[in-house]
PDB file of N, CA and C in Angstrom:
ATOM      1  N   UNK A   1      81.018  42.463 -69.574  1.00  0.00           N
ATOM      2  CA  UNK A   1      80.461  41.531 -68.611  1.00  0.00           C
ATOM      3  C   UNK A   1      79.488  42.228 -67.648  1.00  0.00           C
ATOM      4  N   UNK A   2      79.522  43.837 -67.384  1.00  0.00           N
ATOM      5  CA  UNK A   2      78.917  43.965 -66.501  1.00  0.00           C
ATOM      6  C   UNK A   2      77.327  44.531 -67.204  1.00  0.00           C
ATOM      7  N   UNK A   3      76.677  44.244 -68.533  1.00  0.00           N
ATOM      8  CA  UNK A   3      75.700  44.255 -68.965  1.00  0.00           C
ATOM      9  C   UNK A   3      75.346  42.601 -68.426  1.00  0.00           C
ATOM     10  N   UNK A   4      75.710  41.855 -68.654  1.00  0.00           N
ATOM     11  CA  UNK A   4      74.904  40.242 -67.841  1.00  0.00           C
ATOM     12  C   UNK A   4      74.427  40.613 -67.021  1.00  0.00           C
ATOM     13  N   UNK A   5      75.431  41.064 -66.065  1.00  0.00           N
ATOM     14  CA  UNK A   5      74.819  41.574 -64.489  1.00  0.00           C
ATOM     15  C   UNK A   5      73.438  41.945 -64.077  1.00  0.00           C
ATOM     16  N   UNK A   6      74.247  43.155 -65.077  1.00  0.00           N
ATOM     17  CA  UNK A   6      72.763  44.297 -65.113  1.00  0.00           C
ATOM     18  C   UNK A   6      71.215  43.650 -65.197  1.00  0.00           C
ATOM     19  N   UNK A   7      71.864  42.921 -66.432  1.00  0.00           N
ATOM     20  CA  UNK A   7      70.374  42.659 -67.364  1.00  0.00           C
ATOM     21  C   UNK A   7      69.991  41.503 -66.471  1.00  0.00           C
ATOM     22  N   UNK A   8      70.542  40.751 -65.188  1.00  0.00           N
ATOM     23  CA  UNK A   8      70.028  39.704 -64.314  1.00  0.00           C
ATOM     24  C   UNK A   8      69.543  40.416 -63.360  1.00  0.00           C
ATOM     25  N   UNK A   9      69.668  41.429 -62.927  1.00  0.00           N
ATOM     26  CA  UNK A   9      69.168  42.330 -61.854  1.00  0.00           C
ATOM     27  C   UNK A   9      67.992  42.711 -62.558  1.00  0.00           C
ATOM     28  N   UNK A  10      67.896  43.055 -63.485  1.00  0.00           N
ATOM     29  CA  UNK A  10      66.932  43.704 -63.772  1.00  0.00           C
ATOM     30  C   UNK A  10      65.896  42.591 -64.026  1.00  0.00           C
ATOM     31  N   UNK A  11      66.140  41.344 -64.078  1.00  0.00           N
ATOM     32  CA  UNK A  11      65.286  40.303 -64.034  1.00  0.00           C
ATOM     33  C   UNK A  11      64.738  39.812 -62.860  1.00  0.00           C
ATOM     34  N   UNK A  12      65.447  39.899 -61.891  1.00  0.00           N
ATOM     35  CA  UNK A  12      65.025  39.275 -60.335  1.00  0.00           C
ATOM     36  C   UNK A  12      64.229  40.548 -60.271  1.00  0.00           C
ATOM     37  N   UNK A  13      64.420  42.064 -60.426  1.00  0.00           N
ATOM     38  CA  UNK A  13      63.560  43.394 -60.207  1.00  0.00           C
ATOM     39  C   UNK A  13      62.200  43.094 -60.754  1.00  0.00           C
ATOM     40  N   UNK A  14      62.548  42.887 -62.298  1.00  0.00           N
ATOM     41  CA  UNK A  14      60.978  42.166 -62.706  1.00  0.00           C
ATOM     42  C   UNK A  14      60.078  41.625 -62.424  1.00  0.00           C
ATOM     43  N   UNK A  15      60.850  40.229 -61.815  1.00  0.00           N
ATOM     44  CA  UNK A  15      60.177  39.283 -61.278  1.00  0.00           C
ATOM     45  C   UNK A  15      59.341  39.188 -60.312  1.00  0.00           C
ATOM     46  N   UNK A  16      60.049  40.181 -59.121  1.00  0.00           N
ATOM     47  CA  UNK A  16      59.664  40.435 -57.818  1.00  0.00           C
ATOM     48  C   UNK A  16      58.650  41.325 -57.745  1.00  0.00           C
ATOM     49  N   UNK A  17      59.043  42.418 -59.041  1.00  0.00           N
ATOM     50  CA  UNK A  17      57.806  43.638 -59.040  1.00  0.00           C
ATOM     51  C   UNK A  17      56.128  42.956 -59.146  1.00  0.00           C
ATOM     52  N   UNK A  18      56.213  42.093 -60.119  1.00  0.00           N
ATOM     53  CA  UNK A  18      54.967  40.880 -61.001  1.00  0.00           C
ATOM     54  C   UNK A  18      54.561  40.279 -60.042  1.00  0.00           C
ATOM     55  N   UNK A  19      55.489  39.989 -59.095  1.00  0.00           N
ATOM     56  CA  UNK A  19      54.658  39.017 -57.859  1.00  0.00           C
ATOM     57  C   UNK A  19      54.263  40.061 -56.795  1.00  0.00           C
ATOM     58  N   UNK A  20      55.042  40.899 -56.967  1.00  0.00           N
ATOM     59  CA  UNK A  20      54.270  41.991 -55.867  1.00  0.00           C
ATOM     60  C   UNK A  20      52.798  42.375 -56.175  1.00  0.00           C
ATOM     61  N   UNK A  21      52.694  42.923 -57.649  1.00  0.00           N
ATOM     62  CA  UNK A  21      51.869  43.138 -57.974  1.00  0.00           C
ATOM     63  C   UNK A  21      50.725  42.026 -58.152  1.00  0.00           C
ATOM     64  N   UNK A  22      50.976  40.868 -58.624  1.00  0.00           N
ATOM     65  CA  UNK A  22      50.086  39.783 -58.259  1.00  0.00           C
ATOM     66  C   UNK A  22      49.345  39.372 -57.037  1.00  0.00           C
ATOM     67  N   UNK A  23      50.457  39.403 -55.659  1.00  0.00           N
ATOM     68  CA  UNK A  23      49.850  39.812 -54.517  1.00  0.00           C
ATOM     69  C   UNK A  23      49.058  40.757 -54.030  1.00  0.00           C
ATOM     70  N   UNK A  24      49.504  41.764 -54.746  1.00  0.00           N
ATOM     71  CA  UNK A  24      48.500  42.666 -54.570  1.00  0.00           C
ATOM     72  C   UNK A  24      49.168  43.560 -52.899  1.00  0.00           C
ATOM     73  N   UNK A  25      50.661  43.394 -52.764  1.00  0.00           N
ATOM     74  CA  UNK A  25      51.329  43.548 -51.898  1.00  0.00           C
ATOM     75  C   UNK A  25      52.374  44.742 -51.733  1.00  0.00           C
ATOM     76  N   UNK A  26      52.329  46.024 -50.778  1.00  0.00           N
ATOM     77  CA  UNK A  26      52.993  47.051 -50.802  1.00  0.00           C
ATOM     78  C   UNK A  26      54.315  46.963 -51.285  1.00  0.00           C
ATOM     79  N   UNK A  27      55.539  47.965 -51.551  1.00  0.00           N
ATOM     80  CA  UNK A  27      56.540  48.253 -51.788  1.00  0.00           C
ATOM     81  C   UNK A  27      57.254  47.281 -50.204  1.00  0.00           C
ATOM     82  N   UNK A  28      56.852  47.769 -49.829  1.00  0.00           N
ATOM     83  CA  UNK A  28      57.602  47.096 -48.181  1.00  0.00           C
ATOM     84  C   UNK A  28      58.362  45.854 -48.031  1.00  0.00           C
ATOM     85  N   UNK A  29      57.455  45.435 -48.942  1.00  0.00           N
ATOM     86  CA  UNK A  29      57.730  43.263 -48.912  1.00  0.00           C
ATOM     87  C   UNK A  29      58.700  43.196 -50.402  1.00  0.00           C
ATOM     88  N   UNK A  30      59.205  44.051 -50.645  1.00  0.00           N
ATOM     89  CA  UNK A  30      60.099  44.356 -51.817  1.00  0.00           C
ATOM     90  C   UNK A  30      61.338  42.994 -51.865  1.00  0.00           C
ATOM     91  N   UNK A  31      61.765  42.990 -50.260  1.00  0.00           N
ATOM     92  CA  UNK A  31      63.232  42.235 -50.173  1.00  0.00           C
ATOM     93  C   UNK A  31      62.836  40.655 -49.991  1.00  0.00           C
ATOM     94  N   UNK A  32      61.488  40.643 -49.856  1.00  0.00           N
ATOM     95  CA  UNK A  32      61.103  39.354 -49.759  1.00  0.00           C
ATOM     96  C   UNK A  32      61.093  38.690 -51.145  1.00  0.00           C
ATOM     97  N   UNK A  33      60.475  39.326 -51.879  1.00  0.00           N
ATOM     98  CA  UNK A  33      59.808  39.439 -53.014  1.00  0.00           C
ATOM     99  C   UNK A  33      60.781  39.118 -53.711  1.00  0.00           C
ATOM    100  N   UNK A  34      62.119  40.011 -53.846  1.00  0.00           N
ATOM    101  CA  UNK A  34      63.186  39.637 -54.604  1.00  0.00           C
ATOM    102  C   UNK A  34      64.448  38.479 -54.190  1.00  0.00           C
ATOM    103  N   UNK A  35      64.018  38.140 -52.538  1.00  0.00           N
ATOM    104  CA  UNK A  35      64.661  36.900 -52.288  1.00  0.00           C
ATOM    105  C   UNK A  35      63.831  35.381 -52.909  1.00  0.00           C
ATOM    106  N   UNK A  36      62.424  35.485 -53.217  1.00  0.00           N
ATOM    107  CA  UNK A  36      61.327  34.272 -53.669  1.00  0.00           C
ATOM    108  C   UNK A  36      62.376  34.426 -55.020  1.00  0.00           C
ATOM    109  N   UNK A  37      62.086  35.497 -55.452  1.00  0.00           N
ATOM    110  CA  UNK A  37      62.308  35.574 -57.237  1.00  0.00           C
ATOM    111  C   UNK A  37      63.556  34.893 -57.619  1.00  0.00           C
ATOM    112  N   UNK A  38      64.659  35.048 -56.739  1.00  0.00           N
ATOM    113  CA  UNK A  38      65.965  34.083 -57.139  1.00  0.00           C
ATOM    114  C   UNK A  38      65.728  32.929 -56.317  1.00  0.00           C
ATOM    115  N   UNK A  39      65.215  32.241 -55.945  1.00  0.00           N
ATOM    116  CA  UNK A  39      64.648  30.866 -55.718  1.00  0.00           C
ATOM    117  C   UNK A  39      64.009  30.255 -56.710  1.00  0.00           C
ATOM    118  N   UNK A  40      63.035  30.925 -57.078  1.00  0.00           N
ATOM    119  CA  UNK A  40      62.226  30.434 -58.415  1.00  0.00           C
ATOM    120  C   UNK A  40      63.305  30.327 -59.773  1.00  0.00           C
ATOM    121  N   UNK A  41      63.960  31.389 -60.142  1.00  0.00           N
ATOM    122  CA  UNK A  41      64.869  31.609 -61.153  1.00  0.00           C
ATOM    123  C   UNK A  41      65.849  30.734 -61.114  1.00  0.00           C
ATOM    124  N   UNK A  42      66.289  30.492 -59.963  1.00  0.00           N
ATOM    125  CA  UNK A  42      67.325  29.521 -59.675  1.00  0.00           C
ATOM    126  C   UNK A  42      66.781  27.843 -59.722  1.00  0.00           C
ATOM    127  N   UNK A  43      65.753  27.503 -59.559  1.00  0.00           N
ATOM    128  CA  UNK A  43      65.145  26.452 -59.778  1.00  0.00           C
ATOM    129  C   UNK A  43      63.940  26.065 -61.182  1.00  0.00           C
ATOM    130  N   UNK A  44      64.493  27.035 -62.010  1.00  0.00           N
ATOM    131  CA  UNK A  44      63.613  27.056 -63.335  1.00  0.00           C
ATOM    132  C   UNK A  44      64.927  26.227 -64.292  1.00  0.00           C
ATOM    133  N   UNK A  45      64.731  25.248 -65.493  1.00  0.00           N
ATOM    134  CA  UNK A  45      65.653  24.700 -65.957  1.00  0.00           C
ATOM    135  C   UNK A  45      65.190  26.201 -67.558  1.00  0.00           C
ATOM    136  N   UNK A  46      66.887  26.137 -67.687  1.00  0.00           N
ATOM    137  CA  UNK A  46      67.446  26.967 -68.877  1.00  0.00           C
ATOM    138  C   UNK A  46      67.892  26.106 -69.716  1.00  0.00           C
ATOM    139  N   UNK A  47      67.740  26.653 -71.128  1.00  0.00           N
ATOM    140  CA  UNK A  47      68.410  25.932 -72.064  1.00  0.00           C
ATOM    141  C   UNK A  47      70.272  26.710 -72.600  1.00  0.00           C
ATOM    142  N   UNK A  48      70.447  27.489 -71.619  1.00  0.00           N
ATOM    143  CA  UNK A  48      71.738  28.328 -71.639  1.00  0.00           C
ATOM    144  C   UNK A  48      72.712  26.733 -71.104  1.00  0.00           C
ATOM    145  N   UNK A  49      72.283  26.732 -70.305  1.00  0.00           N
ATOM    146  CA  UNK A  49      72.836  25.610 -69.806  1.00  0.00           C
ATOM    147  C   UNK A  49      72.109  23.864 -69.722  1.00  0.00           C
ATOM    148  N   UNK A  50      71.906  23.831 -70.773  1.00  0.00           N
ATOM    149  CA  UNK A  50      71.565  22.089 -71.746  1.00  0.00           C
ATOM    150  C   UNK A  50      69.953  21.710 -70.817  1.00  0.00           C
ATOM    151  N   UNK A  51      69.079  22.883 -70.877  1.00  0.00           N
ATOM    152  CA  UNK A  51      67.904  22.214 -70.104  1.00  0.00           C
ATOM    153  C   UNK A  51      67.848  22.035 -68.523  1.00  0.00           C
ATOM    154  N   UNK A  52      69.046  22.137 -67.777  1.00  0.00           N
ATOM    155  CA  UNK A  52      69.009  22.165 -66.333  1.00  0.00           C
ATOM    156  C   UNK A  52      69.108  23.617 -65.760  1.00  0.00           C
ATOM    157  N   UNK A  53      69.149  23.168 -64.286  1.00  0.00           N
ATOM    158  CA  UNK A  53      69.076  24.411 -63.764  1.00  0.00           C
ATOM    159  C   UNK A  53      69.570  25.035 -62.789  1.00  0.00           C
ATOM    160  N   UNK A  54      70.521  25.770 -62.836  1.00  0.00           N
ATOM    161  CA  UNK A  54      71.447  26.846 -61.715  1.00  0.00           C
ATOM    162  C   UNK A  54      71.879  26.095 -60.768  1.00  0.00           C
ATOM    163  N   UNK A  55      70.340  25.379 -59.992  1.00  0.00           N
ATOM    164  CA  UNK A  55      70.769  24.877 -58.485  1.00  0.00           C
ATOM    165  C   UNK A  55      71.159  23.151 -59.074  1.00  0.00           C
ATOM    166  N   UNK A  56      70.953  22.465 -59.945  1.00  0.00           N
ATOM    167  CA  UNK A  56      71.537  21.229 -60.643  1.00  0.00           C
ATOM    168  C   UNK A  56      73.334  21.658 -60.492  1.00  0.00           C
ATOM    169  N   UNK A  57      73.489  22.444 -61.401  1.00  0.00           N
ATOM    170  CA  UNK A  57      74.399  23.272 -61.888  1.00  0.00           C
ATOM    171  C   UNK A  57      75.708  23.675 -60.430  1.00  0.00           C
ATOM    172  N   UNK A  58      75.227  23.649 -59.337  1.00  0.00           N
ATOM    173  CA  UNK A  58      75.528  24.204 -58.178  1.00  0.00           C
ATOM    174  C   UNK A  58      75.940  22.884 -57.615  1.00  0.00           C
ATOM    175  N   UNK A  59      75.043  22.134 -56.991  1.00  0.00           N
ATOM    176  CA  UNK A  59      74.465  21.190 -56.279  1.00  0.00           C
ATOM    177  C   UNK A  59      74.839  19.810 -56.421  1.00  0.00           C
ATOM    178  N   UNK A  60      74.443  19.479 -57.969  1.00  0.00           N
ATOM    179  CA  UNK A  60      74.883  18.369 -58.533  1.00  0.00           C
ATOM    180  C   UNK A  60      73.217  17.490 -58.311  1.00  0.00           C
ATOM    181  N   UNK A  61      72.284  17.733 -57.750  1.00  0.00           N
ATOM    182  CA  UNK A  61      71.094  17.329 -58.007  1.00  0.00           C
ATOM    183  C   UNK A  61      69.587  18.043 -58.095  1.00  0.00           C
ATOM    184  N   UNK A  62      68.628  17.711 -58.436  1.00  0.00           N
ATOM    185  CA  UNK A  62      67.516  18.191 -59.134  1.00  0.00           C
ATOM    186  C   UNK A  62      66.897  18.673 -57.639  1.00  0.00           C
ATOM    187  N   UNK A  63      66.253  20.256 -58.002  1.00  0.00           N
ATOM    188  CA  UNK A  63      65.659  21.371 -56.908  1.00  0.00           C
ATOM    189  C   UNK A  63      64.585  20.152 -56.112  1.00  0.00           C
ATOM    190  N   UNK A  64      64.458  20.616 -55.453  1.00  0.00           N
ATOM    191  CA  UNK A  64      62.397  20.508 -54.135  1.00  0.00           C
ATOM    192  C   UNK A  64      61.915  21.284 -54.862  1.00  0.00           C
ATOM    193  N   UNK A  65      60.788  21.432 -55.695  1.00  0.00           N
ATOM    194  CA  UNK A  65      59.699  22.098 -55.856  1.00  0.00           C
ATOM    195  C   UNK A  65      59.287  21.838 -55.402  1.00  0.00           C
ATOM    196  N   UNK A  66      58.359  20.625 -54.578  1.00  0.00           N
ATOM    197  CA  UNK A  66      57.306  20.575 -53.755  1.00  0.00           C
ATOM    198  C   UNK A  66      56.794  21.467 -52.772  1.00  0.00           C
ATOM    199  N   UNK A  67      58.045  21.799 -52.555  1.00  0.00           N
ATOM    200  CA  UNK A  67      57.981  22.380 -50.844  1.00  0.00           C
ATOM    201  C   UNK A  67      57.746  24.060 -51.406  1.00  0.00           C
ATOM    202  N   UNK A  68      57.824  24.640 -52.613  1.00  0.00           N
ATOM    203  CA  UNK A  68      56.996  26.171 -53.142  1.00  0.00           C
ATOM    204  C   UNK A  68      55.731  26.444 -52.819  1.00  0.00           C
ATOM    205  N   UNK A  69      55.579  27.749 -52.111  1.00  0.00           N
ATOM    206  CA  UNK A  69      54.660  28.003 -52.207  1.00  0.00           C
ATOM    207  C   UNK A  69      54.211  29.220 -52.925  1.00  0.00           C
ATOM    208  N   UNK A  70      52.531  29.871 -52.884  1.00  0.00           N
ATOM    209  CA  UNK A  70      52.553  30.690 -53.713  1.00  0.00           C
ATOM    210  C   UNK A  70      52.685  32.048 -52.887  1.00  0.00           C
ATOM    211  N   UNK A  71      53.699  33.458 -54.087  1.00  0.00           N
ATOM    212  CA  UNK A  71      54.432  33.931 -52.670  1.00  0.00           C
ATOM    213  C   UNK A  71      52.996  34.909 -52.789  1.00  0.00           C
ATOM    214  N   UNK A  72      52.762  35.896 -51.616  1.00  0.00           N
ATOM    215  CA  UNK A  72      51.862  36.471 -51.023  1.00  0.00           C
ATOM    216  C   UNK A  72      50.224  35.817 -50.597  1.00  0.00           C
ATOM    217  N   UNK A  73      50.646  34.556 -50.303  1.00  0.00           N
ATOM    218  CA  UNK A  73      49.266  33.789 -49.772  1.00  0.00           C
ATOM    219  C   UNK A  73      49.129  33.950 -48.879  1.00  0.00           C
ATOM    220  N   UNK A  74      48.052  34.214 -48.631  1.00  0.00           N
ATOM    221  CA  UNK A  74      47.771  34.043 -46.502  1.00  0.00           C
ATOM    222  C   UNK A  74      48.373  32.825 -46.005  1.00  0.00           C
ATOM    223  N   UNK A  75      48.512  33.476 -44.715  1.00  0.00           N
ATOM    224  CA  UNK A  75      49.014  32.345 -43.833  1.00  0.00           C
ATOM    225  C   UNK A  75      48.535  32.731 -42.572  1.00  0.00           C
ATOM    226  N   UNK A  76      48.497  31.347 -41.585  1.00  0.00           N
ATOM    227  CA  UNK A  76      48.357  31.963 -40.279  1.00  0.00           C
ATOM    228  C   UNK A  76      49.108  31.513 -39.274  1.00  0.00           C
ATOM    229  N   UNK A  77      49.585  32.110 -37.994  1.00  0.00           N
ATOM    230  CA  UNK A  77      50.237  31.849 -37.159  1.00  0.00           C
ATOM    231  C   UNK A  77      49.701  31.064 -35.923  1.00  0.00           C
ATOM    232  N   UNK A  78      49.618  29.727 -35.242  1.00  0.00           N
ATOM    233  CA  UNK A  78      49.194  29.242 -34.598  1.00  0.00           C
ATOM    234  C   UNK A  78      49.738  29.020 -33.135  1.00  0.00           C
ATOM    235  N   UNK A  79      49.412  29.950 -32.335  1.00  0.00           N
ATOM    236  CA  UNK A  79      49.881  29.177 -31.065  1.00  0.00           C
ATOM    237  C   UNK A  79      49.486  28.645 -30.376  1.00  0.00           C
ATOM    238  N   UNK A  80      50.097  27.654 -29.549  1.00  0.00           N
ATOM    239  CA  UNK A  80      49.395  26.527 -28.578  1.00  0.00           C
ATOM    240  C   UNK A  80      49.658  27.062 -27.349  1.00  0.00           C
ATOM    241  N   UNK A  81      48.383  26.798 -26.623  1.00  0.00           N
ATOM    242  CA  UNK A  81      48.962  27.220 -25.173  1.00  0.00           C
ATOM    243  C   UNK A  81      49.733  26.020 -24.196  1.00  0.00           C
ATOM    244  N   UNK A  82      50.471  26.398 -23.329  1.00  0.00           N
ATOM    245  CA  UNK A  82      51.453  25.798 -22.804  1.00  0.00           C
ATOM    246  C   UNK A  82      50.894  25.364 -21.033  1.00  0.00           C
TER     247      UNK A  82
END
């Protein structure tokens, strides 16, 4: 059992590395990177489990995708003055 493990770690590692690198984003943003990656993974439907997906599986209803964004996009911070 503890090869599953492994071999799921080493998938969120993947995942996170690809988007790092897609961003175009230092080692630093590593924990971010690999917290997006089990969001996405967790809201992707598998056929391990009949076409749905983790958070179905969890939850008992179908993820928000809407609300994804793409990870290392700019953003900006706006403040209003008071």
């Amino acid at each position: 059992m503890n090869g599953v493990v492994e071999r799921k770690n080493r998938h969120i590692l993947e995942t996170a590395k690809a988007m790092l690198f897609e961003a175009n984003l230092s080692k630093r943003f590593c924990a971010d990177a690999c917290h997006y990656a089990v969001t996405l993974i967790n809201r992707m439907p598998t056929v391990i489990i009949g076409k749905n997906t983790p958070f179905q599986l969890v939850f008992g209803k179908k993820p928000r995708v809407d609300t994804l964004k793409i990870f290392g996009c700019v953003c900006y911070v706006h403040y209003q003055d008071k």
